[in-house]
Protein backbone atom coordinates (compact mmCIF):
# COMPACT_ATOMS: atom_id res chain seq x y z
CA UNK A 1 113.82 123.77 99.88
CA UNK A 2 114.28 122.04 96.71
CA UNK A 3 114.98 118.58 96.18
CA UNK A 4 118.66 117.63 96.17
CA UNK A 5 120.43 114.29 95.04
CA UNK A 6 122.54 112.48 96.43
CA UNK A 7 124.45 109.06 95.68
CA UNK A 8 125.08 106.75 98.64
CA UNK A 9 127.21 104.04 98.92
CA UNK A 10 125.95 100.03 99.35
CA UNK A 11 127.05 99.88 102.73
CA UNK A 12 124.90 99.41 105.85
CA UNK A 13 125.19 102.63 107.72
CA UNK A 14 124.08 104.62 104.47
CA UNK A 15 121.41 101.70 103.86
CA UNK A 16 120.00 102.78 107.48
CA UNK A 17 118.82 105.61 106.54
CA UNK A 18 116.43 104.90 103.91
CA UNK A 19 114.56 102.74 105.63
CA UNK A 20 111.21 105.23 105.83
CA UNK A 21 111.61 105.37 101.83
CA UNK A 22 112.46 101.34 101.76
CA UNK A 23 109.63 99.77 103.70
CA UNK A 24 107.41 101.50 101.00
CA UNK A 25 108.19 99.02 98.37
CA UNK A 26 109.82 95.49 99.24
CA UNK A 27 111.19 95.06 95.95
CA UNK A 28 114.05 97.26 96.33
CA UNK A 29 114.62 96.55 99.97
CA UNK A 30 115.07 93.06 99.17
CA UNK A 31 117.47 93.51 96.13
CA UNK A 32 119.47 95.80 98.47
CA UNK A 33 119.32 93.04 101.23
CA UNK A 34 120.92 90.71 98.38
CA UNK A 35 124.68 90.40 97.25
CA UNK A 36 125.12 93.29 95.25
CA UNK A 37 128.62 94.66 93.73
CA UNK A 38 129.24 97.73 94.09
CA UNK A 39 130.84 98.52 90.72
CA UNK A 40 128.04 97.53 88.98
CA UNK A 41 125.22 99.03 91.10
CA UNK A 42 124.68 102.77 91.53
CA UNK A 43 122.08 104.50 94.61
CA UNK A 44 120.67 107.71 93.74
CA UNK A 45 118.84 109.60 96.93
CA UNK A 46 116.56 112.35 96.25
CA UNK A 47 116.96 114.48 99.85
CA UNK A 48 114.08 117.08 100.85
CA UNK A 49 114.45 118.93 104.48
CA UNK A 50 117.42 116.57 105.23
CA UNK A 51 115.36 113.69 104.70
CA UNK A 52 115.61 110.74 102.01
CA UNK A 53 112.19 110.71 100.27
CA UNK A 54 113.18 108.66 96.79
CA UNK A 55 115.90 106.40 95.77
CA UNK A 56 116.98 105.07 92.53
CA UNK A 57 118.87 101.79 91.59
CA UNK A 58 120.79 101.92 89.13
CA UNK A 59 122.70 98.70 87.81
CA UNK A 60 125.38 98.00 84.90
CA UNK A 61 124.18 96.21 81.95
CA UNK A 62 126.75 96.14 79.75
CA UNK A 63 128.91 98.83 79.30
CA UNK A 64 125.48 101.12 80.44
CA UNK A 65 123.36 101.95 83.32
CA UNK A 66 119.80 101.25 83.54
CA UNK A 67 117.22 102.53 86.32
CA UNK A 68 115.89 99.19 87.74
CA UNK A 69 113.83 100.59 90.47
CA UNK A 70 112.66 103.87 91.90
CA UNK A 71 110.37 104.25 94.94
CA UNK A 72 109.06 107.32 96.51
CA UNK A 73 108.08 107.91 100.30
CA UNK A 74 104.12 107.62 100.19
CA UNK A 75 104.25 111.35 101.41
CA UNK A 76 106.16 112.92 98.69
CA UNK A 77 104.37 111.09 95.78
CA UNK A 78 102.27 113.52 93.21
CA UNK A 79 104.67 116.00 93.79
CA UNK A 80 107.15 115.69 90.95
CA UNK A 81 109.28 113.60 92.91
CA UNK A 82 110.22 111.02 91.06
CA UNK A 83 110.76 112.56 87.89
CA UNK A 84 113.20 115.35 89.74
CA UNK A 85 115.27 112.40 91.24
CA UNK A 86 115.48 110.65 87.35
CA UNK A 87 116.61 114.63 86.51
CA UNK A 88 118.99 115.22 89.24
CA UNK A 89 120.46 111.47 88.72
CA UNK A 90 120.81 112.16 84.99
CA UNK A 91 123.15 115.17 85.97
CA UNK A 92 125.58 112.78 87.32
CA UNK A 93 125.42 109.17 85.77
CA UNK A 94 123.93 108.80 81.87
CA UNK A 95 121.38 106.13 82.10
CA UNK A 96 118.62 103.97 80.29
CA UNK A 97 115.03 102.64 81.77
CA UNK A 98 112.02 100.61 81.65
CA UNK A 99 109.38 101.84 79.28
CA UNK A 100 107.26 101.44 82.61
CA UNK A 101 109.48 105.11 83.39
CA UNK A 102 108.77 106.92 79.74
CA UNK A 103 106.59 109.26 80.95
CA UNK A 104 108.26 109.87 84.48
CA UNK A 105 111.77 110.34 82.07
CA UNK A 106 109.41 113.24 79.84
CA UNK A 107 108.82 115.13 82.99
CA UNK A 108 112.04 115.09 83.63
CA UNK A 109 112.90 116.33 80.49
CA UNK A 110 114.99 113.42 79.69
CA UNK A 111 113.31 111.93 76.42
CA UNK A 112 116.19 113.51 73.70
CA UNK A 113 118.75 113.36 76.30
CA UNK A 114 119.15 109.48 77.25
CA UNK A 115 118.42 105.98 75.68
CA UNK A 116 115.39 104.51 75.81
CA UNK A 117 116.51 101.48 74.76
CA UNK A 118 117.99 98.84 76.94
């Protein structure tokens, strides 16, 4: 089963159910714990076998988006993972990242096709 995306919402219920993917990096749990507006902040969940296994944040700088942070569940990592969920994400919402995500965003296929720059 491939690897589908999906973009939930900044509410708790939807929150709940990341939490296998979440406790794997406490950098993004904690900016999700924070006061975030909604309209400026995007989630992008990469779902295998019904499961959330990556998610993206997303945030508005400017009149663009820019991936902020992306963690994958320790059990799906050297599997393509994250650059499929930059891929699938890319279908939906343009966006711009960290250099620390150039070659993740080449994988992907994404190099010509979004901004590098912030």
């Amino acid at each position: 089963m491939p690897l589908e995306i999906r973009q939930f919402s900044l509410d708790k219920p939807d929150l709940d159910q990341l939490g296998a993917v979440l406790k794997q990096d406490s950098d993004v749990q904690t900016t999700l714990e924070g006061p975030l507006i909604a309209e400026e902040t995007q989630l992008w969940v990469g779902i295998f076998n019904a499961r959330p296994v990556s998610v993206a944040l997303l945030q508005r700088q400017g009149s663009d988006w820019r991936v902020t942070q992306l963690v994958v569940h320790p059990a799906t990592r050297g599997r393509g993972v994250a650059a499929e969920t930059l891929r699938l994400a890319a279908k939906h919402q343009s966006f711009s990242w960290p250099d620390a995500l150039n070659t993740l965003a080449e994988r992907a296929g994404l190099s010509g096709l979004t901004s590098l720059k912030p």
